[in-house]
PDB file of N, CA and C in Angstrom:
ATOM      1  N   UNK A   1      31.706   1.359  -1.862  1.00  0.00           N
ATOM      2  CA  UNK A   1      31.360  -0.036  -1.969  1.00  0.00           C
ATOM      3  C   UNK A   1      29.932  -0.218  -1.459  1.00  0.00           C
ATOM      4  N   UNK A   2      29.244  -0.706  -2.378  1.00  0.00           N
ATOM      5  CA  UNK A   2      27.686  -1.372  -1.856  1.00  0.00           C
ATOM      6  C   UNK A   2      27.854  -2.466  -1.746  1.00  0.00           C
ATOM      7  N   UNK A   3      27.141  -2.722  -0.360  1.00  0.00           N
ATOM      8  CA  UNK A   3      26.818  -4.071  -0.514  1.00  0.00           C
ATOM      9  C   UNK A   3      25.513  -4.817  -0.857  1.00  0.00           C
ATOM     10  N   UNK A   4      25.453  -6.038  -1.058  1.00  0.00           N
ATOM     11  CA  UNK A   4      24.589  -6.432  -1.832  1.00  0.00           C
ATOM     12  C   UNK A   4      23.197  -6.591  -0.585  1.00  0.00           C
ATOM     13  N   UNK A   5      21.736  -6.962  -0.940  1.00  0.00           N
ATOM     14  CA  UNK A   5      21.063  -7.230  -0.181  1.00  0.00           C
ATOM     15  C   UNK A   5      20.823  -8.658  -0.595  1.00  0.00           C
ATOM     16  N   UNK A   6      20.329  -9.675   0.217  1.00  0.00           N
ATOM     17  CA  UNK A   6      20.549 -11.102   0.342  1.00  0.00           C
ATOM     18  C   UNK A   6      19.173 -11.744  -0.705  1.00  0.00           C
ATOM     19  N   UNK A   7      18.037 -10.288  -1.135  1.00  0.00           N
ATOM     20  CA  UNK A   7      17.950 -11.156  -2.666  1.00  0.00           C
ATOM     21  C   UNK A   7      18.345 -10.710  -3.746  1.00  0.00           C
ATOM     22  N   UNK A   8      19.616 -10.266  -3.715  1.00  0.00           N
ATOM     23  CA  UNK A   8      20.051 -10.133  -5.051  1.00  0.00           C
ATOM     24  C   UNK A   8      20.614 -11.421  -5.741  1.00  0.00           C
ATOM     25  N   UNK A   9      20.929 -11.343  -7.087  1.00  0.00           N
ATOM     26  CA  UNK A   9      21.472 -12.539  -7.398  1.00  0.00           C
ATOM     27  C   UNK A   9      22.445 -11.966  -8.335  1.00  0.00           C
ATOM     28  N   UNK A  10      23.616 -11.986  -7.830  1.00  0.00           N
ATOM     29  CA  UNK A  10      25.086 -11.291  -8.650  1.00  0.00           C
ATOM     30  C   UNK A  10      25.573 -12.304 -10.034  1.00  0.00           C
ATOM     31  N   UNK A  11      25.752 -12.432 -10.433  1.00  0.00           N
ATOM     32  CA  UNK A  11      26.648 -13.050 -11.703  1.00  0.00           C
ATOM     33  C   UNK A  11      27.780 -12.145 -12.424  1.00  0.00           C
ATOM     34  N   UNK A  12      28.743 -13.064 -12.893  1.00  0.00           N
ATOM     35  CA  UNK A  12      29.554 -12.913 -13.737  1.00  0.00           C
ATOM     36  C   UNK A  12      29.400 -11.641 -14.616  1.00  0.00           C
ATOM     37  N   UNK A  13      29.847 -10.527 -14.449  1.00  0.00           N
ATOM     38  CA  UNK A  13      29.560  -9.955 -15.684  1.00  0.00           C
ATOM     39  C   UNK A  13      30.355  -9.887 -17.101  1.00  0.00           C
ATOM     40  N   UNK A  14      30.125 -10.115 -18.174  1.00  0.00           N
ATOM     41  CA  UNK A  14      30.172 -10.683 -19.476  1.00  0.00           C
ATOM     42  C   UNK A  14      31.624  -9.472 -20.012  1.00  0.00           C
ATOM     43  N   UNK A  15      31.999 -10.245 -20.684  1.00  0.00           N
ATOM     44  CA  UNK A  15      32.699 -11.087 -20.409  1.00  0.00           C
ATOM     45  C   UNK A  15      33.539 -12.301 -19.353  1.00  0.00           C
ATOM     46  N   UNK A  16      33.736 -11.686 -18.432  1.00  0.00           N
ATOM     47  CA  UNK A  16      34.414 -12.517 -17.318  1.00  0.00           C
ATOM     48  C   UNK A  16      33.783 -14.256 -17.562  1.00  0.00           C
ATOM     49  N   UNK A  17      35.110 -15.065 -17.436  1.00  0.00           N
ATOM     50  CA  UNK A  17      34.687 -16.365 -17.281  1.00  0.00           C
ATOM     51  C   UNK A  17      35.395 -16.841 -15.985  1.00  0.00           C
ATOM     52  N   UNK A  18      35.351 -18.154 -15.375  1.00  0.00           N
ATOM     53  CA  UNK A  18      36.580 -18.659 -14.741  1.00  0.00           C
ATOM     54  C   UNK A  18      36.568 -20.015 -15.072  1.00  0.00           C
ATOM     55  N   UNK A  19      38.136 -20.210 -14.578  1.00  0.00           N
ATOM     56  CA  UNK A  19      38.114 -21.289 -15.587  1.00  0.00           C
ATOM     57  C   UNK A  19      39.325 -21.971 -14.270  1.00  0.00           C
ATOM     58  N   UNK A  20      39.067 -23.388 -14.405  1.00  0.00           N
ATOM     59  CA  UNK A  20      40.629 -23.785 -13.219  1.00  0.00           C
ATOM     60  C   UNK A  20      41.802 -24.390 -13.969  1.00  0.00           C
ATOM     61  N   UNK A  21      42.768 -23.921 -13.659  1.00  0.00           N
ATOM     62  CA  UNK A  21      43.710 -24.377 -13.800  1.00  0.00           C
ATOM     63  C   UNK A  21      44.606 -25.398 -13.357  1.00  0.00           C
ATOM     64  N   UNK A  22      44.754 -26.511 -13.840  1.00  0.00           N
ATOM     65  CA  UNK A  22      45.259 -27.846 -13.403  1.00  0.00           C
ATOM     66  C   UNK A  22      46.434 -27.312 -13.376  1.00  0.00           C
ATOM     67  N   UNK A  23      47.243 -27.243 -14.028  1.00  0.00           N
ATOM     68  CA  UNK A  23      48.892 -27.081 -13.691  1.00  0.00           C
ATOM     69  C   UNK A  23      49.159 -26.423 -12.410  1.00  0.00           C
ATOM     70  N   UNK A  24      48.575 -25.147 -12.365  1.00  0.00           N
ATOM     71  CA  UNK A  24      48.803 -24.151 -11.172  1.00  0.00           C
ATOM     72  C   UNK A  24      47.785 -25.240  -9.702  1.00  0.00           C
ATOM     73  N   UNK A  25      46.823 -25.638 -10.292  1.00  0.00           N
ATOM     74  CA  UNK A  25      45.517 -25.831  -9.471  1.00  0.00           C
ATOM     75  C   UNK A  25      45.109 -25.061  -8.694  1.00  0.00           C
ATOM     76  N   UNK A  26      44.665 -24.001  -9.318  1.00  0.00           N
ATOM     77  CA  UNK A  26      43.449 -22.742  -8.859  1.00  0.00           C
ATOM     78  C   UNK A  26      42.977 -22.358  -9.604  1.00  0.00           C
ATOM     79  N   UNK A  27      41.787 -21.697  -9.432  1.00  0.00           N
ATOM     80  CA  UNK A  27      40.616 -21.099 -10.439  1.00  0.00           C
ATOM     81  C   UNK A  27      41.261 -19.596 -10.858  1.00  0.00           C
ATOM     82  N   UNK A  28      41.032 -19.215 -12.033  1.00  0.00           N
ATOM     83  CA  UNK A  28      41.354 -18.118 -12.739  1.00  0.00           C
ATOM     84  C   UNK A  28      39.945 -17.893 -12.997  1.00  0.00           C
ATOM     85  N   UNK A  29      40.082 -16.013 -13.032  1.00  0.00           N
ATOM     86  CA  UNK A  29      39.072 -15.285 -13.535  1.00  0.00           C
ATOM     87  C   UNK A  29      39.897 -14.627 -14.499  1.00  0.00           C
ATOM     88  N   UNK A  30      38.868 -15.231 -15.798  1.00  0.00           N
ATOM     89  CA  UNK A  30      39.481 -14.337 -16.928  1.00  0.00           C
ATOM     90  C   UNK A  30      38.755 -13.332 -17.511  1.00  0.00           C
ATOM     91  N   UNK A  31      39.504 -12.082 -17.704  1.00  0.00           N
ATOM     92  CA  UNK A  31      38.859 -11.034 -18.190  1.00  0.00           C
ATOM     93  C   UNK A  31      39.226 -10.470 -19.101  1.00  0.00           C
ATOM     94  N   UNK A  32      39.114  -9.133 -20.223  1.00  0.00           N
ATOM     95  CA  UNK A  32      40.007  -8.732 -21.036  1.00  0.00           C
ATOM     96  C   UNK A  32      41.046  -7.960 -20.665  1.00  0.00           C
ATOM     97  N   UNK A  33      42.085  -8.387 -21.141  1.00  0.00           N
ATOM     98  CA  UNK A  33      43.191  -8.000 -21.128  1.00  0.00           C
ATOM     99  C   UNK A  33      44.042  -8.471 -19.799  1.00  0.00           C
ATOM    100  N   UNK A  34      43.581  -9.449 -18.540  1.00  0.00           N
ATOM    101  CA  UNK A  34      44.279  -9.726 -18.059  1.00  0.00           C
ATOM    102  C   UNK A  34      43.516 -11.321 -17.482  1.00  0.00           C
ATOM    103  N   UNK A  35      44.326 -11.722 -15.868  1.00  0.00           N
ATOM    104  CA  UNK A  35      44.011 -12.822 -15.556  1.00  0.00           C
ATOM    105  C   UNK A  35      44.509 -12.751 -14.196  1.00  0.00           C
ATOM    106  N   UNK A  36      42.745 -13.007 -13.306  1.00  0.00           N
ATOM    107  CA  UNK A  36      43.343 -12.911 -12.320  1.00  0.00           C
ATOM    108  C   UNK A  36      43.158 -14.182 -11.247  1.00  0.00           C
ATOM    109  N   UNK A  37      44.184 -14.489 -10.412  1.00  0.00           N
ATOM    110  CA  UNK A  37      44.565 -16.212  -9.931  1.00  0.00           C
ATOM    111  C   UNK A  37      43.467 -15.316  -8.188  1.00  0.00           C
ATOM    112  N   UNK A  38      42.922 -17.213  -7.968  1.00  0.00           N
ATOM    113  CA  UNK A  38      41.562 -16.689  -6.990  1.00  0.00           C
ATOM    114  C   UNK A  38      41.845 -17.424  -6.152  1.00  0.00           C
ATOM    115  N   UNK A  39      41.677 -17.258  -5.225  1.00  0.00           N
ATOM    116  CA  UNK A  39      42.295 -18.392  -3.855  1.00  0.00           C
ATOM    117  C   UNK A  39      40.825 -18.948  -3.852  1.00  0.00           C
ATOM    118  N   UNK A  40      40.896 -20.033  -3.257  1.00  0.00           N
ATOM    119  CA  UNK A  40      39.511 -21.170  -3.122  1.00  0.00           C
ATOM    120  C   UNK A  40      38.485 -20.643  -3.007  1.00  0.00           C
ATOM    121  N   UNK A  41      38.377 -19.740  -1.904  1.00  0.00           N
ATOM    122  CA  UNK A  41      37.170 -18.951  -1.412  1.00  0.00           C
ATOM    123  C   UNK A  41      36.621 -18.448  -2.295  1.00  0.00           C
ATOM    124  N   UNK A  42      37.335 -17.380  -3.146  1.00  0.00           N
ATOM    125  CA  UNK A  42      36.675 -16.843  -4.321  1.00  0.00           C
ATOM    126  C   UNK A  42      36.328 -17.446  -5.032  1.00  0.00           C
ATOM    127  N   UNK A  43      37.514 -18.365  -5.609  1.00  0.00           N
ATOM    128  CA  UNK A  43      36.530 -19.171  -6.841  1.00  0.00           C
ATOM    129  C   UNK A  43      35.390 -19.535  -6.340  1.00  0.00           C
ATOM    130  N   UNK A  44      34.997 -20.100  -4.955  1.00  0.00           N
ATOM    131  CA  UNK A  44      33.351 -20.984  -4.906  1.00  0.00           C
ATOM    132  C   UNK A  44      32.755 -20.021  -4.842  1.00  0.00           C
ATOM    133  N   UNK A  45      33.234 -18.935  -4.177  1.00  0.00           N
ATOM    134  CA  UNK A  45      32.087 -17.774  -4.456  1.00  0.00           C
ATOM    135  C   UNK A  45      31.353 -17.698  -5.507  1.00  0.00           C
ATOM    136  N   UNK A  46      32.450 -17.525  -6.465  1.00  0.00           N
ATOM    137  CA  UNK A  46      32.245 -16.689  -7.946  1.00  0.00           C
ATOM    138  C   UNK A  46      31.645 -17.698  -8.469  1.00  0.00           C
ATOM    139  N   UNK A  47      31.967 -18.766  -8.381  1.00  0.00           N
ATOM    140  CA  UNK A  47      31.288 -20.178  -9.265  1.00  0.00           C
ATOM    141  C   UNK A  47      29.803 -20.088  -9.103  1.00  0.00           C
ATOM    142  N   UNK A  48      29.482 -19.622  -7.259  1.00  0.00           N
ATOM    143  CA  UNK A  48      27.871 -19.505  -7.728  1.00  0.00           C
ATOM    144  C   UNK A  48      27.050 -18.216  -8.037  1.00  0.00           C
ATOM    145  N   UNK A  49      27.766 -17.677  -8.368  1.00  0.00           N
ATOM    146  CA  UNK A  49      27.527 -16.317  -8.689  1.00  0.00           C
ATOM    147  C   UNK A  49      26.473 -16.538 -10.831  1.00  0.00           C
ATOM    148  N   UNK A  50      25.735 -16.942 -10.347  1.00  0.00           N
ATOM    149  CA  UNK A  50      25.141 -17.347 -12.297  1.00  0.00           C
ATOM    150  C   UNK A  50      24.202 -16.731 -12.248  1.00  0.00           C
ATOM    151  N   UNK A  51      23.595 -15.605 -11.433  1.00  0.00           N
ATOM    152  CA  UNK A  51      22.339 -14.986 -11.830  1.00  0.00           C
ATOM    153  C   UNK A  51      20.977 -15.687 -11.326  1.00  0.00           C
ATOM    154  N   UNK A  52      21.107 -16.933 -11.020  1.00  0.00           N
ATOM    155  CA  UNK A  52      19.685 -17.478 -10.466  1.00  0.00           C
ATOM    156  C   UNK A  52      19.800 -17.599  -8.878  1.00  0.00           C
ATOM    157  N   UNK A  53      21.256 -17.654  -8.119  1.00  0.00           N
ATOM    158  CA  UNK A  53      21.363 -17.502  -6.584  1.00  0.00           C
ATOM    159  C   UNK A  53      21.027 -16.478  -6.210  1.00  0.00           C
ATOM    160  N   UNK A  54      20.508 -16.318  -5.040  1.00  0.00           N
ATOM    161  CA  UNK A  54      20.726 -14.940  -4.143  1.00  0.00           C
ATOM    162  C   UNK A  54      21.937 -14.666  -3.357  1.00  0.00           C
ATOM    163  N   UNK A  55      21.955 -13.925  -3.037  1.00  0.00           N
ATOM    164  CA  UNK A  55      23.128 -13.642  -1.890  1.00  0.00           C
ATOM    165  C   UNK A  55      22.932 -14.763  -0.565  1.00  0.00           C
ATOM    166  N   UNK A  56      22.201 -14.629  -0.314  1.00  0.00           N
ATOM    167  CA  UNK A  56      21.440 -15.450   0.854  1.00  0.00           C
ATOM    168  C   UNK A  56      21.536 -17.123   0.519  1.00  0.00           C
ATOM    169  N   UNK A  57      21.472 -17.529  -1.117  1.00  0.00           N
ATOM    170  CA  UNK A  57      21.011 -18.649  -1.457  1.00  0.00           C
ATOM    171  C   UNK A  57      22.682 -19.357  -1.101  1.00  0.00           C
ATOM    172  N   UNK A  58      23.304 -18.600  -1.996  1.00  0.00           N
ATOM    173  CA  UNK A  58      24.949 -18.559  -1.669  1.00  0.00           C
ATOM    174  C   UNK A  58      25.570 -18.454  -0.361  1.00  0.00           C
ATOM    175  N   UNK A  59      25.215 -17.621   0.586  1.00  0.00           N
ATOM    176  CA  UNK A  59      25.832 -18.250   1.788  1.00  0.00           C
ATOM    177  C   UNK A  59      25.745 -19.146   2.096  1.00  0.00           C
ATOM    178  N   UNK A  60      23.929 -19.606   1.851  1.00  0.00           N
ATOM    179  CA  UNK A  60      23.802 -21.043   2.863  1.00  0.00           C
ATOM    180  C   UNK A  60      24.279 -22.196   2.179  1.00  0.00           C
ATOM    181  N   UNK A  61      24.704 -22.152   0.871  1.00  0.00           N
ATOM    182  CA  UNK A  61      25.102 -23.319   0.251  1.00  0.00           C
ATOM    183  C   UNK A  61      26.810 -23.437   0.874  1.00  0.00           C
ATOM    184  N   UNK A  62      27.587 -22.241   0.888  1.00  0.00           N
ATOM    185  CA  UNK A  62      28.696 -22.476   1.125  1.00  0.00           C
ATOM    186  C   UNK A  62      28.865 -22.723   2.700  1.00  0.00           C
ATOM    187  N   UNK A  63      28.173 -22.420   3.824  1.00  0.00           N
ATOM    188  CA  UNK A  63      27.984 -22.097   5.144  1.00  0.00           C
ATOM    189  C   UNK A  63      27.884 -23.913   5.214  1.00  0.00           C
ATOM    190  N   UNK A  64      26.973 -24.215   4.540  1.00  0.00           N
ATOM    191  CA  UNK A  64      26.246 -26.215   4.646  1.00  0.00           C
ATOM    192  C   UNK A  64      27.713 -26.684   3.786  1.00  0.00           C
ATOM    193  N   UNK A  65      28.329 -26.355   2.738  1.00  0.00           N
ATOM    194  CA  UNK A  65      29.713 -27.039   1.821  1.00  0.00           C
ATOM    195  C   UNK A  65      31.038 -26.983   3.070  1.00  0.00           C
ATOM    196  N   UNK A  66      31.244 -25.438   3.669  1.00  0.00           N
ATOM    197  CA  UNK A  66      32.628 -25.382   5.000  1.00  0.00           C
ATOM    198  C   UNK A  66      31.945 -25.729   6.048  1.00  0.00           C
ATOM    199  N   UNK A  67      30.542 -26.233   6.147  1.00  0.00           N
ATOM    200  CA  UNK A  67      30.425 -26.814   7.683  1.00  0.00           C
ATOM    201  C   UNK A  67      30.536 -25.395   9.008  1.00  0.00           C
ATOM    202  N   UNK A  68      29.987 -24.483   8.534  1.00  0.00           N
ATOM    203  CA  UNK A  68      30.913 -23.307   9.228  1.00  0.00           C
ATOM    204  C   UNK A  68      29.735 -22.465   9.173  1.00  0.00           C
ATOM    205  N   UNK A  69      29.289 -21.799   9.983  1.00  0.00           N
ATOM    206  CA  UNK A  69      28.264 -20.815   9.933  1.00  0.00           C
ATOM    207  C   UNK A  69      28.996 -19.373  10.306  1.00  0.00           C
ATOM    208  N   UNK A  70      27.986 -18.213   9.741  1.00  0.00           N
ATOM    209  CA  UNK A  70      28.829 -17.097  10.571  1.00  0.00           C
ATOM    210  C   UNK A  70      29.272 -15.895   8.728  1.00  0.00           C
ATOM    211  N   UNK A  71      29.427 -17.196   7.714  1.00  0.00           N
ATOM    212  CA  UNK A  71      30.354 -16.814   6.868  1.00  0.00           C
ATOM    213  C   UNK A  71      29.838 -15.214   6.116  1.00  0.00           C
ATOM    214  N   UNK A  72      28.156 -14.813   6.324  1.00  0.00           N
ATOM    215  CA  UNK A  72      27.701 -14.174   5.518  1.00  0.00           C
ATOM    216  C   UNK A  72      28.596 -12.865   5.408  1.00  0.00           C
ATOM    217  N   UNK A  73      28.923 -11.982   6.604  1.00  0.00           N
ATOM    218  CA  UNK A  73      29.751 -10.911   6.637  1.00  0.00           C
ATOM    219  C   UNK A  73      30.583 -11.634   5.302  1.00  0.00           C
ATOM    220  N   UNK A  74      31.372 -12.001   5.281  1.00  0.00           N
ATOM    221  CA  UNK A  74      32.363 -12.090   4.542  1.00  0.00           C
ATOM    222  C   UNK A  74      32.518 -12.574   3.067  1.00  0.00           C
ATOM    223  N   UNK A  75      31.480 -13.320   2.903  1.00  0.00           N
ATOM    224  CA  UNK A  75      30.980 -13.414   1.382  1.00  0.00           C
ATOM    225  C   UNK A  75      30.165 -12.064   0.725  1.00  0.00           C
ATOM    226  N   UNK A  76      29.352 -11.171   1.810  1.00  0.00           N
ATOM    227  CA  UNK A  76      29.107 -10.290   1.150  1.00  0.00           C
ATOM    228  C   UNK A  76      30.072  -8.860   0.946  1.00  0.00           C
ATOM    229  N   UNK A  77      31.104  -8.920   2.027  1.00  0.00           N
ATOM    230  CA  UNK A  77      32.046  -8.290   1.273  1.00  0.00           C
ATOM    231  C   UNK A  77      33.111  -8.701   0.103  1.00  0.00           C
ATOM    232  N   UNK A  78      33.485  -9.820  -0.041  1.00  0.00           N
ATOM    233  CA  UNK A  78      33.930 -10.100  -1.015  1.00  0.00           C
ATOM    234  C   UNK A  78      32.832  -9.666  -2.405  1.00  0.00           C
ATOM    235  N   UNK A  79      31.909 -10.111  -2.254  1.00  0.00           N
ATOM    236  CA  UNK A  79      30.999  -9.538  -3.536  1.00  0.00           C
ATOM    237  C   UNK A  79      30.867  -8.164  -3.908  1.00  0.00           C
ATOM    238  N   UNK A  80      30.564  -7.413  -2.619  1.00  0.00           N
ATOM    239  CA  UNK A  80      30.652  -5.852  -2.732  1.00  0.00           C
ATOM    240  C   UNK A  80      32.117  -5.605  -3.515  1.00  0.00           C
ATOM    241  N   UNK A  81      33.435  -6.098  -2.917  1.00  0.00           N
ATOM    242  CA  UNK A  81      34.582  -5.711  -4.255  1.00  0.00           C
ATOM    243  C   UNK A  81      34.589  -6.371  -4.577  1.00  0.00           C
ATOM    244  N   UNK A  82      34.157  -7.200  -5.145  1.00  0.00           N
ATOM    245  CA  UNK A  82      34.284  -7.971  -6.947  1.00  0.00           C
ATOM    246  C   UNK A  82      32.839  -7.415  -7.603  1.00  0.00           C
ATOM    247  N   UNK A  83      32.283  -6.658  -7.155  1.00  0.00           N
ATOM    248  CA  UNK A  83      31.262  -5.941  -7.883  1.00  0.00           C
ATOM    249  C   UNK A  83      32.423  -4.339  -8.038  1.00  0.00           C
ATOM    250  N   UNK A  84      33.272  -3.903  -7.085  1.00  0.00           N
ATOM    251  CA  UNK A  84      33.503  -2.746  -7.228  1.00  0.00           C
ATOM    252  C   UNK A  84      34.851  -2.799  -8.361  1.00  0.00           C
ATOM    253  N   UNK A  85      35.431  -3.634  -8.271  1.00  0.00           N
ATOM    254  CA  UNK A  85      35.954  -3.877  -9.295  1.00  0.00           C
ATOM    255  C   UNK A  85      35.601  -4.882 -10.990  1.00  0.00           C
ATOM    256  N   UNK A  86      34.622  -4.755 -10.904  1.00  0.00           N
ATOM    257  CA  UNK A  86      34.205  -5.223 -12.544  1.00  0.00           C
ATOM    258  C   UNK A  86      33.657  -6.519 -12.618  1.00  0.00           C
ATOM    259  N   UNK A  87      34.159  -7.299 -11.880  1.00  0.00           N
ATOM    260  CA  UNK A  87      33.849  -8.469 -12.118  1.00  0.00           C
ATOM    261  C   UNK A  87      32.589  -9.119 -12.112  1.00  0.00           C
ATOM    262  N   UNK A  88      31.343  -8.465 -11.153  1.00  0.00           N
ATOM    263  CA  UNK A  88      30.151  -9.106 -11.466  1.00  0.00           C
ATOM    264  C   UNK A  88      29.592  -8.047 -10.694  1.00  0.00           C
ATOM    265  N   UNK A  89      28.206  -8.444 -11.662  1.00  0.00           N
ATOM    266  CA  UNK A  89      27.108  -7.279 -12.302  1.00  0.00           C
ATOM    267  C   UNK A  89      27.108  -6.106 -10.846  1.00  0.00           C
ATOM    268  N   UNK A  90      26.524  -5.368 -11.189  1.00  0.00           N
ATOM    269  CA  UNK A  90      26.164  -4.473  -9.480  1.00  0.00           C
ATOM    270  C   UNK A  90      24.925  -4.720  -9.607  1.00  0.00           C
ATOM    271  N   UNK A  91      24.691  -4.349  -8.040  1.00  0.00           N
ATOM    272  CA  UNK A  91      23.056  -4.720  -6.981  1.00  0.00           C
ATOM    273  C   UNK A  91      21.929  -4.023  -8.119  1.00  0.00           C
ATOM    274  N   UNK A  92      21.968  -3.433  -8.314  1.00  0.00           N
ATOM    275  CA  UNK A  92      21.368  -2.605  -9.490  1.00  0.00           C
ATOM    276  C   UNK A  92      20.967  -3.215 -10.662  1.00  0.00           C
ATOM    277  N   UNK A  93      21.456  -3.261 -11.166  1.00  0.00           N
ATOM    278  CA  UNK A  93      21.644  -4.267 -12.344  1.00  0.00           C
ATOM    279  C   UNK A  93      21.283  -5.799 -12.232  1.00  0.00           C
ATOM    280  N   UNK A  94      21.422  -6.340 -11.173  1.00  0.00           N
ATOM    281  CA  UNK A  94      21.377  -7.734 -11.136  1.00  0.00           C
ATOM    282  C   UNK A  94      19.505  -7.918 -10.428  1.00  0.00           C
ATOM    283  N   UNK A  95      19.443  -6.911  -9.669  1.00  0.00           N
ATOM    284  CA  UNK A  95      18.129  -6.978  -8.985  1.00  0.00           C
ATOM    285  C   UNK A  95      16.844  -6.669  -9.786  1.00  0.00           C
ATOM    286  N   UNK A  96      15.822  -7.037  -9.987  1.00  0.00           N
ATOM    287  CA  UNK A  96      14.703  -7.356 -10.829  1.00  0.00           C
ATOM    288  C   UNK A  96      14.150  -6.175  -9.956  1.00  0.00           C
ATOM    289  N   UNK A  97      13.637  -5.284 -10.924  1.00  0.00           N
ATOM    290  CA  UNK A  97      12.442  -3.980 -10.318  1.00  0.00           C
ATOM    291  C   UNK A  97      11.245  -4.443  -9.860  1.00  0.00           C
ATOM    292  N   UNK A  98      10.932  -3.522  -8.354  1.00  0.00           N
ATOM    293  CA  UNK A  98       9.884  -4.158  -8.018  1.00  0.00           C
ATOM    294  C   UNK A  98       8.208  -3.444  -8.924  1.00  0.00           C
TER     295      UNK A  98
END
């Protein structure tokens, strides 16, 4: 697992969408061939995950949204596995060559 450095900017990788679900009321990440149900945290994660945030840009938005500082450990491991499992782009890929 890598983790990300705080200017990367992770997104969705393509296919993957998410989408919320009113009946259930939670965010789904949909991918091919399956569907996977995201507890809150993730979804806001993933929601700002579009390629123009940084890692950094994304903590502090969610850190200022839960009123809660501290959160970065833990948003950047969540990203490190949802990068290690498919879901959005790797550090590599998402990071612009210097």
């Amino acid at each position: 697992m890598t983790a990300p450095v705080p200017t990367a900017r992770p997104k969705l990788r393509s296919p993957a969408r998410l989408r919320y679900d009113e009946a259930r009321q939670t965010e789904l990440l949909l991918l091919p061939e399956r569907v996977v149900r995201l507890n809150p945290t993730a979804g806001a994660i993933l929601r700002l995950c579009d390629g123009t945030r940084t890692v950094a840009g994304i903590v502090e938005r969610l850190e200022t949204e839960y009123n809660q500082k501290g959160l970065e450990p833990d948003i950047v491991d969540f990203l490190a596995e949802a990068a290690d499992k498919g879901w959005v782009e790797s550090w590599e890929r998402s990071c612009p060559t210097p």
